[in-house]
N, C-alpha and C. Protein backbone atom coordinates (compact mmCIF):
# COMPACT_ATOMS: atom_id res chain seq x y z
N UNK A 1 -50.68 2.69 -3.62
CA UNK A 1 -50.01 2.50 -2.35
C UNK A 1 -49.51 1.07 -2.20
N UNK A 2 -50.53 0.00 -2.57
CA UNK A 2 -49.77 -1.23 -2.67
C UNK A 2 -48.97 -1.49 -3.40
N UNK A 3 -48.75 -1.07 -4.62
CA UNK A 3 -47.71 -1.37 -5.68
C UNK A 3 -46.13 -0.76 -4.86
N UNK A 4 -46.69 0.04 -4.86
CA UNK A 4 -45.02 0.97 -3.89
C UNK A 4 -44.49 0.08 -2.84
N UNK A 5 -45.86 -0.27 -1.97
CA UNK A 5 -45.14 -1.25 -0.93
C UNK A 5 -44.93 -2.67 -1.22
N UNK A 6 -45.21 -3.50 -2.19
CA UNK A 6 -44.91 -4.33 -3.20
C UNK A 6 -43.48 -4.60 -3.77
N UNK A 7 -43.48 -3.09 -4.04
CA UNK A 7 -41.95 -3.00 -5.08
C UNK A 7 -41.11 -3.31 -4.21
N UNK A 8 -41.44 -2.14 -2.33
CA UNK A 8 -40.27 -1.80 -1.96
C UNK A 8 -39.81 -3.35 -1.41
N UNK A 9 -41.07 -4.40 -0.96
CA UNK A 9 -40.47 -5.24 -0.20
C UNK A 9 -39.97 -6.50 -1.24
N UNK A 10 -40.28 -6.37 -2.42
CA UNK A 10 -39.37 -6.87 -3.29
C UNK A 10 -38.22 -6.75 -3.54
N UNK A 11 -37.69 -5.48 -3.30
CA UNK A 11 -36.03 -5.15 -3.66
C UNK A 11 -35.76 -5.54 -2.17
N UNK A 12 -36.53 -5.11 -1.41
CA UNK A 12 -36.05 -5.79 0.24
C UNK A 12 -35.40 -7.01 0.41
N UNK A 13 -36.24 -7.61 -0.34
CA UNK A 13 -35.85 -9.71 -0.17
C UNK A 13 -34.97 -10.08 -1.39
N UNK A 14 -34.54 -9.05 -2.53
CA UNK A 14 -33.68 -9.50 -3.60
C UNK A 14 -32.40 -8.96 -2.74
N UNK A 15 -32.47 -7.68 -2.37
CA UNK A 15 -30.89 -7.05 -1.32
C UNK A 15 -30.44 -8.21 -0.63
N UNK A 16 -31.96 -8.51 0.52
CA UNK A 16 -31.27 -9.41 1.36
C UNK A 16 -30.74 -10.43 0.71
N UNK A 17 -31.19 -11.68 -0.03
CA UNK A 17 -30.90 -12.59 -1.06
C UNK A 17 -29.07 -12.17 -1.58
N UNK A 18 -28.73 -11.08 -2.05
CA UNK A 18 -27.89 -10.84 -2.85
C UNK A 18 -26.55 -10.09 -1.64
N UNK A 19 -26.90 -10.01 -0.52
CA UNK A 19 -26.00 -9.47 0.68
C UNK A 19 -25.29 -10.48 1.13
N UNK A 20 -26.89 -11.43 1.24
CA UNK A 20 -26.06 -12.68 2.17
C UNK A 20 -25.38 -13.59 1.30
N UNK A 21 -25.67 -13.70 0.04
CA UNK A 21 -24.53 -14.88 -0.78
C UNK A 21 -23.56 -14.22 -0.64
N UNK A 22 -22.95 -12.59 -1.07
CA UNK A 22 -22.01 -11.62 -0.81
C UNK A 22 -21.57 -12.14 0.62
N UNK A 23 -22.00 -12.08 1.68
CA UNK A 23 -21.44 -12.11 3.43
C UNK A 23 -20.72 -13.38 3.51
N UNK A 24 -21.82 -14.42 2.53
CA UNK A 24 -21.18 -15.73 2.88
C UNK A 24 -19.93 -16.28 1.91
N UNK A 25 -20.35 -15.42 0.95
CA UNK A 25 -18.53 -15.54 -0.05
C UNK A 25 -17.77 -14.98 0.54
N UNK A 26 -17.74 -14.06 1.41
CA UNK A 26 -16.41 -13.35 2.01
C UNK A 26 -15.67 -13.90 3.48
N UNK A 27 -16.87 -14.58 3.68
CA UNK A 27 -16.53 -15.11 5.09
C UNK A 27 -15.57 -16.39 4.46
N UNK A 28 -16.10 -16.93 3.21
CA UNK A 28 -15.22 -18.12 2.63
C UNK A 28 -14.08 -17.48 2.56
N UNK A 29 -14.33 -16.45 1.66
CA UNK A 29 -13.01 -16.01 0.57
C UNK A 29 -12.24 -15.70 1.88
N UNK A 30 -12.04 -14.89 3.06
CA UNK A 30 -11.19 -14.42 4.35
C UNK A 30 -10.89 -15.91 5.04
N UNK A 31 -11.87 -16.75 5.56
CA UNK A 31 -11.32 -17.92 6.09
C UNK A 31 -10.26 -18.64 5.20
N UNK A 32 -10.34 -18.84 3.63
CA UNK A 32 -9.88 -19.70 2.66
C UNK A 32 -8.18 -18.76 2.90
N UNK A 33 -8.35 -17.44 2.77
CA UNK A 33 -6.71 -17.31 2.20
C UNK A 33 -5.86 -16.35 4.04
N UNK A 34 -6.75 -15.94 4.46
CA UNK A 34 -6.09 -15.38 5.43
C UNK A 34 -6.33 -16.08 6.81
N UNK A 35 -6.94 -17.21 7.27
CA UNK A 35 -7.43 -17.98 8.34
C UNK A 35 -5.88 -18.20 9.23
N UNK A 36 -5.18 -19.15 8.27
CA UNK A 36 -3.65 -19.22 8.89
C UNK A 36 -2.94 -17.88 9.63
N UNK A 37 -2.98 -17.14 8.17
CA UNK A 37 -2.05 -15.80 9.30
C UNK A 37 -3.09 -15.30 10.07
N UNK A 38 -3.81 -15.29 10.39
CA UNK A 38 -4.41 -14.39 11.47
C UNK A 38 -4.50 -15.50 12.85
N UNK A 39 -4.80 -16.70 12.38
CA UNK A 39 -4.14 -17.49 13.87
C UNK A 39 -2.94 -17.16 14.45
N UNK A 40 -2.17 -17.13 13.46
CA UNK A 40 -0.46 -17.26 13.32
C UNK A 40 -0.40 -15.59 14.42
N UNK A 41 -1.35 -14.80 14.20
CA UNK A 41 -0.88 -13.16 14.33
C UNK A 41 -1.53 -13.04 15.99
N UNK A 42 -2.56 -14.12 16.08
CA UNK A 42 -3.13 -13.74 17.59
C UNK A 42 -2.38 -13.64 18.57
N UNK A 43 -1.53 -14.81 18.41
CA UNK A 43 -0.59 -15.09 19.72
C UNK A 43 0.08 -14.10 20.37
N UNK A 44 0.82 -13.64 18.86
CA UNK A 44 2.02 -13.01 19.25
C UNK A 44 2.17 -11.30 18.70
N UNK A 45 0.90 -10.87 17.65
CA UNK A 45 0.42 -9.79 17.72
C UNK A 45 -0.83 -9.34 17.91
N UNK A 46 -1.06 -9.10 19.82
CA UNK A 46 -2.96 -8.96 19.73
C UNK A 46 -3.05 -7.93 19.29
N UNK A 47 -2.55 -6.57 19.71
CA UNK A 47 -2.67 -5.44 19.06
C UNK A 47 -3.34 -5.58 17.22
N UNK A 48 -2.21 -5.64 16.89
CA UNK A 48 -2.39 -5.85 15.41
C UNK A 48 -3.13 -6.59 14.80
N UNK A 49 -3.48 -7.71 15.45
CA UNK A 49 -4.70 -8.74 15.02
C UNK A 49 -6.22 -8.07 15.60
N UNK A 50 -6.22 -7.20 16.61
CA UNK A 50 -7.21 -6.66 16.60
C UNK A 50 -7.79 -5.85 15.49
N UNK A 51 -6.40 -4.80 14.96
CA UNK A 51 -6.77 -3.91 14.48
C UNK A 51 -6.95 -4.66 12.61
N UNK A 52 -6.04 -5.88 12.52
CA UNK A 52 -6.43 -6.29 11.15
C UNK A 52 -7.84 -7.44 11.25
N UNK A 53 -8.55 -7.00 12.21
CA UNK A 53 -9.88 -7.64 12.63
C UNK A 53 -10.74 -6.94 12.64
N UNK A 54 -10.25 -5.28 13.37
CA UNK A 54 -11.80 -4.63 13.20
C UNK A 54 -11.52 -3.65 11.07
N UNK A 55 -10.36 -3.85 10.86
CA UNK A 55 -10.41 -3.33 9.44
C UNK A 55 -10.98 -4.64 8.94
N UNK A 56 -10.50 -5.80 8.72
CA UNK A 56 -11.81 -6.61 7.72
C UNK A 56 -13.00 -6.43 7.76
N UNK A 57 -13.92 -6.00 9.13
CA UNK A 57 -15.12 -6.00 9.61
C UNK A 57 -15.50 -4.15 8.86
N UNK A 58 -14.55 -3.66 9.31
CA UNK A 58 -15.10 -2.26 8.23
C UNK A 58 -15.24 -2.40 6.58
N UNK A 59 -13.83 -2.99 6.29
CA UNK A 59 -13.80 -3.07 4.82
C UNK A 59 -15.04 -4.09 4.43
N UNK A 60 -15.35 -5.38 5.29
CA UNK A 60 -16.45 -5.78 4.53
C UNK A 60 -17.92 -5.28 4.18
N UNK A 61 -17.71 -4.09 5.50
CA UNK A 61 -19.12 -3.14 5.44
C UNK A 61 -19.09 -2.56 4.36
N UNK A 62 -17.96 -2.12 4.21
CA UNK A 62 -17.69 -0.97 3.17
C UNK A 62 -17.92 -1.55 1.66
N UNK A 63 -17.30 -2.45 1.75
CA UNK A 63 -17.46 -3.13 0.17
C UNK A 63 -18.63 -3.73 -0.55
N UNK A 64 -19.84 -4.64 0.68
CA UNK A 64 -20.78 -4.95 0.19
C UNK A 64 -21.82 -3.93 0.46
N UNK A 65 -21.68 -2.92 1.03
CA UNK A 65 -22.28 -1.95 0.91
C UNK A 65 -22.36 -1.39 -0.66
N UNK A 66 -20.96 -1.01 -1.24
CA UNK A 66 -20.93 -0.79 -2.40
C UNK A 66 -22.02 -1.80 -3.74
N UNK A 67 -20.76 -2.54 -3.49
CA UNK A 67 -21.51 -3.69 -4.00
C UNK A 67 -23.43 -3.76 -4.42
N UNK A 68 -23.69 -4.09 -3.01
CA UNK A 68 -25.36 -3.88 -3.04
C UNK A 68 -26.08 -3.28 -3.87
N UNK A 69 -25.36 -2.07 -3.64
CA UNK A 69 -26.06 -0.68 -3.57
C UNK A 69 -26.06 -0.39 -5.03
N UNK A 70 -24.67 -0.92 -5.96
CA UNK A 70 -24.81 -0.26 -7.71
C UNK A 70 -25.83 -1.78 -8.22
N UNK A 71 -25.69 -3.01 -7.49
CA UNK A 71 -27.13 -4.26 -8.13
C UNK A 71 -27.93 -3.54 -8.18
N UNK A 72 -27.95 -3.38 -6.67
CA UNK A 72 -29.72 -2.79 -6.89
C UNK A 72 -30.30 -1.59 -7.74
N UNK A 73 -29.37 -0.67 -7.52
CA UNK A 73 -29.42 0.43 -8.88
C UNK A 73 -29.63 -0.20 -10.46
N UNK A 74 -28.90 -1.10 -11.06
CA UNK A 74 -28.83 -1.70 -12.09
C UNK A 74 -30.74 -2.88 -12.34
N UNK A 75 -30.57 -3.25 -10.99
CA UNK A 75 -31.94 -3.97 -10.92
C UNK A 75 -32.93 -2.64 -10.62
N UNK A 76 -33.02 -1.69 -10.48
CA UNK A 76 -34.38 -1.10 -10.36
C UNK A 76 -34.17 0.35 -11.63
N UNK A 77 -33.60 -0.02 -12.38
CA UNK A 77 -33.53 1.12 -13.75
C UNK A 77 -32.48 2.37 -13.45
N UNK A 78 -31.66 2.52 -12.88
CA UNK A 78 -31.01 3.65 -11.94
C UNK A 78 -31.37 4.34 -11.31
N UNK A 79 -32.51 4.19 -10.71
CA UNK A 79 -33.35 4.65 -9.43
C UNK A 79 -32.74 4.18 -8.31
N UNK A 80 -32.59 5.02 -7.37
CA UNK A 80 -32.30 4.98 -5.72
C UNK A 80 -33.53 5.22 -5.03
N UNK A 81 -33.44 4.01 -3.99
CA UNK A 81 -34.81 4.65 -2.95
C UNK A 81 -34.69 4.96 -1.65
């Protein structure tokens, strides 16, 4: 029983570890190349800056979700838990 709960909170703190360098490269990588146009887009398209605001916020779910999810597969032998 301890080994199980051992393992699990080990892959717990490597996910978290490996999400947040992921969250915090993307927050770079989006500020670094798209920061300008999306200032540029508030003014004068809110509509559209909303909607290319709540799609980054999905797509980033979506992607480091992916992401995560085949590490951690690769880090725990191709086991899912």
């Amino acid at each position: 029983m301890k080994a199980t709960a051992a393992g699990t909170l080990r892959a717990f703190l490597i996910e978290l570890v490996v999400y947040s360098a992921l969250v915090v490269a993307y927050f770079f990588l989006v500020l670094h190349f798209l920061a300008e146009w999306i200032n540029a887009l508030e003014p004068r398209h809110i509509k559209i800056y909303a909607l290319v605001s709540v799609a980054l916020m999905i797509g980033q779910a979506i992607l480091l979700e992916i992401v995560t999810t085949s590490l951690m597969r690769r880090l725990q032998g191709g086991r899912s838990e």
